[in-house]
PDB file of N, CA and C in Angstrom:
ATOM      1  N   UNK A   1     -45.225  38.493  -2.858  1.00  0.00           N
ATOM      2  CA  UNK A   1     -46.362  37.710  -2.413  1.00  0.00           C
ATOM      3  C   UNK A   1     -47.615  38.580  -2.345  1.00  0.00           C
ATOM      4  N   UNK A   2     -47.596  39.951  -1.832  1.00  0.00           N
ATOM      5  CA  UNK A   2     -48.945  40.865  -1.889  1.00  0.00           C
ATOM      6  C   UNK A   2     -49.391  41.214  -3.202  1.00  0.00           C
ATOM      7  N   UNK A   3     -48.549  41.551  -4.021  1.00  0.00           N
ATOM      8  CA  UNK A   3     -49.021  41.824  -5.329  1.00  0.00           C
ATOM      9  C   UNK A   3     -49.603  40.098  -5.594  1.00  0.00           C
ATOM     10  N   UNK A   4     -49.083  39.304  -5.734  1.00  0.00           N
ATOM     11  CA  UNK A   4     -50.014  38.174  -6.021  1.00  0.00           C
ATOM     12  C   UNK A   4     -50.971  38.092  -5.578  1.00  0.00           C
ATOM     13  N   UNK A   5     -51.213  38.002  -4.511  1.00  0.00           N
ATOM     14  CA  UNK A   5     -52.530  37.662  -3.376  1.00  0.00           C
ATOM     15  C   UNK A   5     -53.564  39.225  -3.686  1.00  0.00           C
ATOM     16  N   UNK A   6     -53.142  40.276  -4.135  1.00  0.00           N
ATOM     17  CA  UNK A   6     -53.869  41.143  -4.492  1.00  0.00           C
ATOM     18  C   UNK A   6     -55.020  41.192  -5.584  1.00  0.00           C
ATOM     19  N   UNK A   7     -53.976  40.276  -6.709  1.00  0.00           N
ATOM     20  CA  UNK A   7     -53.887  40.441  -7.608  1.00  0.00           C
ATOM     21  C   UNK A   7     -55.223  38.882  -8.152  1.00  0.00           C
ATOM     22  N   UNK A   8     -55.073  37.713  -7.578  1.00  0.00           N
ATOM     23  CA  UNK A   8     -55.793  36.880  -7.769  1.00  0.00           C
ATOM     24  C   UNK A   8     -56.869  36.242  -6.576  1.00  0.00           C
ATOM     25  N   UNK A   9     -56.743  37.322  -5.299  1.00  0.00           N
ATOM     26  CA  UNK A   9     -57.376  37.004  -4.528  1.00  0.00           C
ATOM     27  C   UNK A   9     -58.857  37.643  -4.383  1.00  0.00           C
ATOM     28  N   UNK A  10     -59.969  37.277  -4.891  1.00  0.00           N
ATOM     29  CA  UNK A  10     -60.870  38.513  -4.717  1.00  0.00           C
ATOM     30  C   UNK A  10     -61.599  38.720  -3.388  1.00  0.00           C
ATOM     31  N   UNK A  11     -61.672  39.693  -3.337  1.00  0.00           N
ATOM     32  CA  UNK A  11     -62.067  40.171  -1.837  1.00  0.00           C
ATOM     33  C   UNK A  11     -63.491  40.498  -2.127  1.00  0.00           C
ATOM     34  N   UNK A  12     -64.438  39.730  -1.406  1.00  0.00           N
ATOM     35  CA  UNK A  12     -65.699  39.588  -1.400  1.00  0.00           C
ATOM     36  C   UNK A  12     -67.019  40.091  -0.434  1.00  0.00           C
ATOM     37  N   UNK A  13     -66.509  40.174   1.023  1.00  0.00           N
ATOM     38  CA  UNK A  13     -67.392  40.148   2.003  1.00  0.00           C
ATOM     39  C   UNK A  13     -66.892  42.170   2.672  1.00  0.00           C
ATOM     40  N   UNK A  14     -67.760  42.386   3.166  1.00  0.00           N
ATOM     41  CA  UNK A  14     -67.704  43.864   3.819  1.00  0.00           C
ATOM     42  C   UNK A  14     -66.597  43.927   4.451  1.00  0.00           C
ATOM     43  N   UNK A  15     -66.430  43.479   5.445  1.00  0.00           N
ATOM     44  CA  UNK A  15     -64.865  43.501   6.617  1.00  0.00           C
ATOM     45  C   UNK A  15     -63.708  43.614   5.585  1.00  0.00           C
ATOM     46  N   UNK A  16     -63.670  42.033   4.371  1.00  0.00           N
ATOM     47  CA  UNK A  16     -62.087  41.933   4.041  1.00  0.00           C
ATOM     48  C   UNK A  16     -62.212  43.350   2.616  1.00  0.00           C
ATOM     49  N   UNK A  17     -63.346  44.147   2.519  1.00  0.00           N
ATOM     50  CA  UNK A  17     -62.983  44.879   1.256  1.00  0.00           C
ATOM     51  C   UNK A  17     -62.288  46.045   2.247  1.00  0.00           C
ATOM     52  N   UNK A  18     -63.352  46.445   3.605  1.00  0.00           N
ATOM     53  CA  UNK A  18     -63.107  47.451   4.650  1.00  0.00           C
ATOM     54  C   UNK A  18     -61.429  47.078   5.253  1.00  0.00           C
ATOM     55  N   UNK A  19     -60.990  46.486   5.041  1.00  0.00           N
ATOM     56  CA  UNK A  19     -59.533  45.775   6.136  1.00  0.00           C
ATOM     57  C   UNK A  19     -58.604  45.798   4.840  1.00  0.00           C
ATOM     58  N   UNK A  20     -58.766  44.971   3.655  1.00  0.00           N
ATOM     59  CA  UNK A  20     -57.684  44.607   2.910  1.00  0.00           C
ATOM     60  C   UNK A  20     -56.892  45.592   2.322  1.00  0.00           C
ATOM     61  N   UNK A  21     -55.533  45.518   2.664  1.00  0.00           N
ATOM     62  CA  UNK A  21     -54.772  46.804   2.193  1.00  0.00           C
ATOM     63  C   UNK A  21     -54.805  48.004   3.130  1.00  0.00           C
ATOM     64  N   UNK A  22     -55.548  48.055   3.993  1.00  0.00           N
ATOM     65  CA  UNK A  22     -55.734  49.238   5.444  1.00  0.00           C
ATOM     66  C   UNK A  22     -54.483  48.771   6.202  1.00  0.00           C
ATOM     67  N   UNK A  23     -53.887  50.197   6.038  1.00  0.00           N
ATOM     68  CA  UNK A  23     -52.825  50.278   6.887  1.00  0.00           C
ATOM     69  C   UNK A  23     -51.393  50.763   6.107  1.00  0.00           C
ATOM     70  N   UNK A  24     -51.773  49.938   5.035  1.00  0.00           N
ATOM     71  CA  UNK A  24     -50.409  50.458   3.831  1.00  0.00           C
ATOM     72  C   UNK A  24     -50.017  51.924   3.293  1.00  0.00           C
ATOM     73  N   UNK A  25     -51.063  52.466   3.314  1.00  0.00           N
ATOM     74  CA  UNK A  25     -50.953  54.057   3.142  1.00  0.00           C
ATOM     75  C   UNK A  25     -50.866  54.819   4.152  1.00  0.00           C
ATOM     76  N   UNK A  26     -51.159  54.432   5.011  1.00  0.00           N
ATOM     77  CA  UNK A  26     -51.206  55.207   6.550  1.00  0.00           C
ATOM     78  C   UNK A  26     -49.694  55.001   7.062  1.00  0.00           C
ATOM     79  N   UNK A  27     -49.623  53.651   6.930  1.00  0.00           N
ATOM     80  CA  UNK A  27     -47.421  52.928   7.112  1.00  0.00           C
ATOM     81  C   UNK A  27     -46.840  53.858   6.433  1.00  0.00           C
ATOM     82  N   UNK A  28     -47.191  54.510   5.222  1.00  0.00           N
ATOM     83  CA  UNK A  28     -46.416  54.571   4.264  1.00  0.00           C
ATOM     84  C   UNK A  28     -46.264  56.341   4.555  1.00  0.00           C
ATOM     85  N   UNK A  29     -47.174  56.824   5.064  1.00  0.00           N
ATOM     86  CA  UNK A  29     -47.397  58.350   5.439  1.00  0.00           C
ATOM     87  C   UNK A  29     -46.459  57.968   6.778  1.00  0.00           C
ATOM     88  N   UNK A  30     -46.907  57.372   7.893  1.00  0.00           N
ATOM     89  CA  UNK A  30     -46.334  57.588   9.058  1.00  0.00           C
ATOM     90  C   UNK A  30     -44.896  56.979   8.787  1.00  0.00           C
ATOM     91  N   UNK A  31     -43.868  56.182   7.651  1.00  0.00           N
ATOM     92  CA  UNK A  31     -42.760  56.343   7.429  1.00  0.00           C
ATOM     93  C   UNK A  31     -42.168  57.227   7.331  1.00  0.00           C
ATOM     94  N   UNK A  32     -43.106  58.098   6.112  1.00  0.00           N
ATOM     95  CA  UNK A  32     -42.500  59.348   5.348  1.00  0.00           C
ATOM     96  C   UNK A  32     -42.202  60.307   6.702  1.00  0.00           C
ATOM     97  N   UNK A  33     -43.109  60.301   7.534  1.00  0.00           N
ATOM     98  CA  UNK A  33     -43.135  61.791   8.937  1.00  0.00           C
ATOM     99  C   UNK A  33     -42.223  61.374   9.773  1.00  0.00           C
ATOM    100  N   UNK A  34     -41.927  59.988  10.028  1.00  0.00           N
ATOM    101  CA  UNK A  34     -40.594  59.635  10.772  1.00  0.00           C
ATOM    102  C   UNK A  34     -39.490  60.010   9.992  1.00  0.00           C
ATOM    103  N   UNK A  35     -39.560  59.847   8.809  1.00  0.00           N
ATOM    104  CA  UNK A  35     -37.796  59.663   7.977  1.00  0.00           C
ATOM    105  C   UNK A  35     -37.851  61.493   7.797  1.00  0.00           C
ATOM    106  N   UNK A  36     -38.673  61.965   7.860  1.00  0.00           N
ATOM    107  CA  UNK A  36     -38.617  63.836   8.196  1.00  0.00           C
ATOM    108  C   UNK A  36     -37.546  63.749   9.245  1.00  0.00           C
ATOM    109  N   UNK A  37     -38.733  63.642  10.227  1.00  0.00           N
ATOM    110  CA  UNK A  37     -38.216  63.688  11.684  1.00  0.00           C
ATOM    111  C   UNK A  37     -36.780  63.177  12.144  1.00  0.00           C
ATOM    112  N   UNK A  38     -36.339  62.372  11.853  1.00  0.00           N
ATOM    113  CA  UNK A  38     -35.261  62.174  11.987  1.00  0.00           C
ATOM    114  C   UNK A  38     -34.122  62.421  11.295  1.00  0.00           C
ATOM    115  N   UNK A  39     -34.336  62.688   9.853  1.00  0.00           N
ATOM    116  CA  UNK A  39     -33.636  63.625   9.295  1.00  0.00           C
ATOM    117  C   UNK A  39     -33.359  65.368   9.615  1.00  0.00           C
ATOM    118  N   UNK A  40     -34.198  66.266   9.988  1.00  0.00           N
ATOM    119  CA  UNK A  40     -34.427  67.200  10.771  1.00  0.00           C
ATOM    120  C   UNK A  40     -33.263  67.058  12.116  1.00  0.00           C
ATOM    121  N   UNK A  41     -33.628  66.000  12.978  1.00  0.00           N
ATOM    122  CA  UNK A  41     -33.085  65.599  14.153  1.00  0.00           C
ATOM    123  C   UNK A  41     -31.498  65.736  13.942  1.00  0.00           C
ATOM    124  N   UNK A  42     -31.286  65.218  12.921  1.00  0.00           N
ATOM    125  CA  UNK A  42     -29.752  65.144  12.130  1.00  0.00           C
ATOM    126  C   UNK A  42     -29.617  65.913  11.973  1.00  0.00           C
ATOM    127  N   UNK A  43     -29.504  66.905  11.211  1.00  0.00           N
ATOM    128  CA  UNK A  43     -29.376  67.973  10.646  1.00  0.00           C
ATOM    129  C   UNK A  43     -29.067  68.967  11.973  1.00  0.00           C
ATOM    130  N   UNK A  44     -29.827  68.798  13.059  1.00  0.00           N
ATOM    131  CA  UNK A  44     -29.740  69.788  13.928  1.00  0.00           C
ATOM    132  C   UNK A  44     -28.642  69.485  14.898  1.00  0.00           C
ATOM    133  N   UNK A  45     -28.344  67.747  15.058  1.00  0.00           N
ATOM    134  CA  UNK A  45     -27.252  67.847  15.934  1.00  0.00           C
ATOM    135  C   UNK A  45     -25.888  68.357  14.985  1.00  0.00           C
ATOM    136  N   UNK A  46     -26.090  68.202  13.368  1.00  0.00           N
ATOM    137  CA  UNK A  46     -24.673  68.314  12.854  1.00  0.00           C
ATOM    138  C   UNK A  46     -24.702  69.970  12.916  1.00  0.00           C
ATOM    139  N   UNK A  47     -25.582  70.257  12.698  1.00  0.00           N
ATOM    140  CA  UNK A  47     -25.387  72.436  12.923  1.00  0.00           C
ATOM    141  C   UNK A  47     -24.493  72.544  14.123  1.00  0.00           C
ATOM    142  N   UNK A  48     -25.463  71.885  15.413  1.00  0.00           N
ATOM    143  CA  UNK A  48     -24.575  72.320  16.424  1.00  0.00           C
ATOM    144  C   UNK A  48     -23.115  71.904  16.697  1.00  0.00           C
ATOM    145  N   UNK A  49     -23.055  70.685  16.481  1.00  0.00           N
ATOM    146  CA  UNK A  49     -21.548  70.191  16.400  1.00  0.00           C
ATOM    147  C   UNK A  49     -20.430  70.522  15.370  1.00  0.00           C
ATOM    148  N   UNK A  50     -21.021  71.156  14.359  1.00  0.00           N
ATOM    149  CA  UNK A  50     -19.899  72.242  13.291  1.00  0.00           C
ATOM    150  C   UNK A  50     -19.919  72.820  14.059  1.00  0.00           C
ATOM    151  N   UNK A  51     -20.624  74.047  14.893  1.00  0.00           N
ATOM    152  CA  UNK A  51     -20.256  75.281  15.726  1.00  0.00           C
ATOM    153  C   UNK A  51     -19.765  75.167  16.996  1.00  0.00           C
ATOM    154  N   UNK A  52     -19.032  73.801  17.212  1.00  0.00           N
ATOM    155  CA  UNK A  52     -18.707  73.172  18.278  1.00  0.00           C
ATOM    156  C   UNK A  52     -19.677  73.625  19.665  1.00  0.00           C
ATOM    157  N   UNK A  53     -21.303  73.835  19.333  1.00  0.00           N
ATOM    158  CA  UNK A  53     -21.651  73.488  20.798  1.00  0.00           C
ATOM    159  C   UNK A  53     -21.757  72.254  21.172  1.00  0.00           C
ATOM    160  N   UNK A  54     -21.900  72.234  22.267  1.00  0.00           N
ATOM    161  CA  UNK A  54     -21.727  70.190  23.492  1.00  0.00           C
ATOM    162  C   UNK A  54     -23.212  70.563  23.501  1.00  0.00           C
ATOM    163  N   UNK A  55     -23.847  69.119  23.342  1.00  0.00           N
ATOM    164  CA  UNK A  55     -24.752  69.094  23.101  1.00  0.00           C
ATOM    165  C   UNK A  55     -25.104  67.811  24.230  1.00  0.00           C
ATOM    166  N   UNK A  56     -25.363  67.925  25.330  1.00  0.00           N
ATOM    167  CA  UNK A  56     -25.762  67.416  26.757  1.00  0.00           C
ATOM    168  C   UNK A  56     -26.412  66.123  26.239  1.00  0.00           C
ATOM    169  N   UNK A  57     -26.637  64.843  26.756  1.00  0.00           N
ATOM    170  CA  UNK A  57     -27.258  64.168  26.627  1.00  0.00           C
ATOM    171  C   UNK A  57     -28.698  64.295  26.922  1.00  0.00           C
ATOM    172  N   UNK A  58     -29.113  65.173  27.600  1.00  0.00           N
ATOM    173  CA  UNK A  58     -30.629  65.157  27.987  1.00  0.00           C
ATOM    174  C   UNK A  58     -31.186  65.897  26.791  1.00  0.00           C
ATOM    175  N   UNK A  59     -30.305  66.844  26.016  1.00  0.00           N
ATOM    176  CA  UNK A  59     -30.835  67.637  24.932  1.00  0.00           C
ATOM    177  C   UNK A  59     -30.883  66.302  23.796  1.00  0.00           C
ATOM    178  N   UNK A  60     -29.837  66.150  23.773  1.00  0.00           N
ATOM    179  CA  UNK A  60     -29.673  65.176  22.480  1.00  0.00           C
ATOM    180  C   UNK A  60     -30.657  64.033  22.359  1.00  0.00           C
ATOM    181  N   UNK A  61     -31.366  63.445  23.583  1.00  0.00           N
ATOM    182  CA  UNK A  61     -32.516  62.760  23.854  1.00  0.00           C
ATOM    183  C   UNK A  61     -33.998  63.613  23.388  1.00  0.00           C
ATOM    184  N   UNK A  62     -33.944  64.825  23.905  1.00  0.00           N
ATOM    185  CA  UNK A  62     -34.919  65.617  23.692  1.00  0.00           C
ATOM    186  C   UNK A  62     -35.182  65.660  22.053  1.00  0.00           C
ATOM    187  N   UNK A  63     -33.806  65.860  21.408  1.00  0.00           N
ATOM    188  CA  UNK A  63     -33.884  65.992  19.632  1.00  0.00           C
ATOM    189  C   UNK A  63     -33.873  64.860  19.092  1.00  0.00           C
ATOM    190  N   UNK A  64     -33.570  64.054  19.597  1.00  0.00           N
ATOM    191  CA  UNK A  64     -33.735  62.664  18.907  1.00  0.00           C
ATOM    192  C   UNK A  64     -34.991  61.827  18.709  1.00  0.00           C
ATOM    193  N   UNK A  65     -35.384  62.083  19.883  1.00  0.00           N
ATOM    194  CA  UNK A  65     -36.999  61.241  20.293  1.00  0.00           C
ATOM    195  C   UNK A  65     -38.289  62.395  19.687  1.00  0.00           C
ATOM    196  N   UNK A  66     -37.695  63.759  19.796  1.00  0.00           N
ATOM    197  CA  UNK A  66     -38.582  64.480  19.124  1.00  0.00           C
ATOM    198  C   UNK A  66     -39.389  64.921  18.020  1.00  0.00           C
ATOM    199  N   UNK A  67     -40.724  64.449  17.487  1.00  0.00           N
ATOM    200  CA  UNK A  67     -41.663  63.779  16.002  1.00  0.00           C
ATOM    201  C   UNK A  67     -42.533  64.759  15.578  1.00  0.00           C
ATOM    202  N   UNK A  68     -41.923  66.003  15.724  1.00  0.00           N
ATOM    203  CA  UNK A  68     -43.059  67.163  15.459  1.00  0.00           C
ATOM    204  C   UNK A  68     -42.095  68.130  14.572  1.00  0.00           C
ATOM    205  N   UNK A  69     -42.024  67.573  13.145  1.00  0.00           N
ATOM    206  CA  UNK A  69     -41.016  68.411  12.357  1.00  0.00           C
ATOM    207  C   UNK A  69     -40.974  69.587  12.549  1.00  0.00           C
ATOM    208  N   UNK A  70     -42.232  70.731  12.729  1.00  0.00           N
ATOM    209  CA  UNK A  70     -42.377  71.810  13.008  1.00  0.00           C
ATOM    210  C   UNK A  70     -41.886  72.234  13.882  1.00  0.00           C
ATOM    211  N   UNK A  71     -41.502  71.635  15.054  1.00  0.00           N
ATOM    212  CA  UNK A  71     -40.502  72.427  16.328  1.00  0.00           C
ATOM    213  C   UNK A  71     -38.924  72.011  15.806  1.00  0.00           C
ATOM    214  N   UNK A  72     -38.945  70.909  15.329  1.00  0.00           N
ATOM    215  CA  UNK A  72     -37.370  70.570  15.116  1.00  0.00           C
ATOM    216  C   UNK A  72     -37.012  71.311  14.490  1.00  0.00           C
ATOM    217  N   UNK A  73     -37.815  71.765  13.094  1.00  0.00           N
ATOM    218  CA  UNK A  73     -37.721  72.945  12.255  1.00  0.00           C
ATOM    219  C   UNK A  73     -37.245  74.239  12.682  1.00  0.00           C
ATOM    220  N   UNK A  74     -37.864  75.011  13.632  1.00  0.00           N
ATOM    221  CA  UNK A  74     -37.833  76.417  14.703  1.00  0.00           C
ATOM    222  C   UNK A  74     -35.778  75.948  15.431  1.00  0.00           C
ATOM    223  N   UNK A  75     -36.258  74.754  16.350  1.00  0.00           N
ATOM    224  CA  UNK A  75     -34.808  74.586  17.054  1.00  0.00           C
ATOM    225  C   UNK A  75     -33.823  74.651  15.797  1.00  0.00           C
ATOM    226  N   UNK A  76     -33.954  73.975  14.310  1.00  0.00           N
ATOM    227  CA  UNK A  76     -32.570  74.343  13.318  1.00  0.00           C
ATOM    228  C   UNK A  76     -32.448  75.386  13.350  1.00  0.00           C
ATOM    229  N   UNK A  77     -33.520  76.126  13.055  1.00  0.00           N
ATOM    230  CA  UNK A  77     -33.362  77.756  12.493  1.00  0.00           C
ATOM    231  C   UNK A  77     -32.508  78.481  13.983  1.00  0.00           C
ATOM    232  N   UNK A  78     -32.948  78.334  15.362  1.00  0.00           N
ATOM    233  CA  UNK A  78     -32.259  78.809  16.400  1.00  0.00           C
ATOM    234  C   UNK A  78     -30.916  78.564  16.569  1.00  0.00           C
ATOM    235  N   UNK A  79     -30.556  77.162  16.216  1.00  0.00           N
ATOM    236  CA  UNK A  79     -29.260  76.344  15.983  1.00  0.00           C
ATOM    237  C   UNK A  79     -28.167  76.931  15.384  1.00  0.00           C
ATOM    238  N   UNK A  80     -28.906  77.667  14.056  1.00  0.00           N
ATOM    239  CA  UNK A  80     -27.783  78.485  13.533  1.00  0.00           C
ATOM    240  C   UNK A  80     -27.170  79.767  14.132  1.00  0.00           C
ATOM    241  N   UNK A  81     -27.635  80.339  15.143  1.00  0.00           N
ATOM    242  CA  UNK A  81     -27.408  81.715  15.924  1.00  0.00           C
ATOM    243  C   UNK A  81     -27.322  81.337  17.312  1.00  0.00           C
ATOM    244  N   UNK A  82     -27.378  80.025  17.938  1.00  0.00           N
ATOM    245  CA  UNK A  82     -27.596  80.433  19.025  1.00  0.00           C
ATOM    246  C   UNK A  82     -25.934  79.628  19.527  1.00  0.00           C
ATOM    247  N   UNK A  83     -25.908  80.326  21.534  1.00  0.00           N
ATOM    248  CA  UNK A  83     -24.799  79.756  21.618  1.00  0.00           C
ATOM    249  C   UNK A  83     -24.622  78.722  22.203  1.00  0.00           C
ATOM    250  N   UNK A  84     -25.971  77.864  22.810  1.00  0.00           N
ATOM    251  CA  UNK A  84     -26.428  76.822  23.507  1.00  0.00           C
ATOM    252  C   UNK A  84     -27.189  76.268  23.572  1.00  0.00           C
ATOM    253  N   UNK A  85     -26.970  75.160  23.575  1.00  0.00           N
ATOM    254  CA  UNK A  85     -28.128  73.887  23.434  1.00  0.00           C
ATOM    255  C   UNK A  85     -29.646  74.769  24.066  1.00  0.00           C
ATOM    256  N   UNK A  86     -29.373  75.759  25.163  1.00  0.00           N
ATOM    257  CA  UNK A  86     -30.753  76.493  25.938  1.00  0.00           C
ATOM    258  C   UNK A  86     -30.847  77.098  24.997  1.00  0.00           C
ATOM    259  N   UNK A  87     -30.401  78.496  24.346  1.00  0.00           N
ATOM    260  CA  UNK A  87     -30.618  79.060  23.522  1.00  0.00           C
ATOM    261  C   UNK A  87     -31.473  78.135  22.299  1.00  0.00           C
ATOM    262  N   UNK A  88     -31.424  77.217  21.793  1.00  0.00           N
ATOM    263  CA  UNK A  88     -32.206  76.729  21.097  1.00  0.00           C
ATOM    264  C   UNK A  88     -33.819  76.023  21.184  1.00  0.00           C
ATOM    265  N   UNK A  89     -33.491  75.857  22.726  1.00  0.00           N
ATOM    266  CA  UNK A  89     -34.809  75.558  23.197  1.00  0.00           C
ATOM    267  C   UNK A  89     -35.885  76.445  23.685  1.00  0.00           C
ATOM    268  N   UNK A  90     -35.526  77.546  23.774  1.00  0.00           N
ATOM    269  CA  UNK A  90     -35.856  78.910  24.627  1.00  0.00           C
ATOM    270  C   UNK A  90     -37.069  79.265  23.615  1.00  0.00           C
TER     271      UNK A  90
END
């Protein structure tokens, strides 16, 4: 239906040229930084759970809800050496 309405609808006035289609690239970026993020998130509980650390629920909340690839990033890299969920946060 958008490709149609894109496609034969012409957009005429200031607002609908400023509005139409706003938001789709920005969705489409802030998908991409979630599906990071939570991939990351993954990745870090399966490190720790191969090396059989217990991974507390308050941590596992902390890595789950957490959207800043760059720290999730640091906690994998700690993940691999460390011997506790603290050790990774430290």
């Amino acid at each position: 239906m958008e490709e149609v309405v894109s496609e034969t609808w012409p957009v005429y006035s200031p607002f609908a040229r400023e509005h139409f289609g706003r938001g789709k690239a920005e969705g489409k970026a802030e998908g991409k930084a979630e599906g990071k993020a939570e991939g990351e998130a993954d990745a870090l509980l399966t490190i720790l759970e191969a090396r059989g650390i217990e991974v507390p629920q308050t941590a596992r909340a902390r890595i789950t809800t957490c959207t800043d690839v760059e720290e999730l990033r640091t906690w994998l890299k700690r993940a691999a050496v460390a011997r506790s969920t603290d050790e990774v946060f430290d």
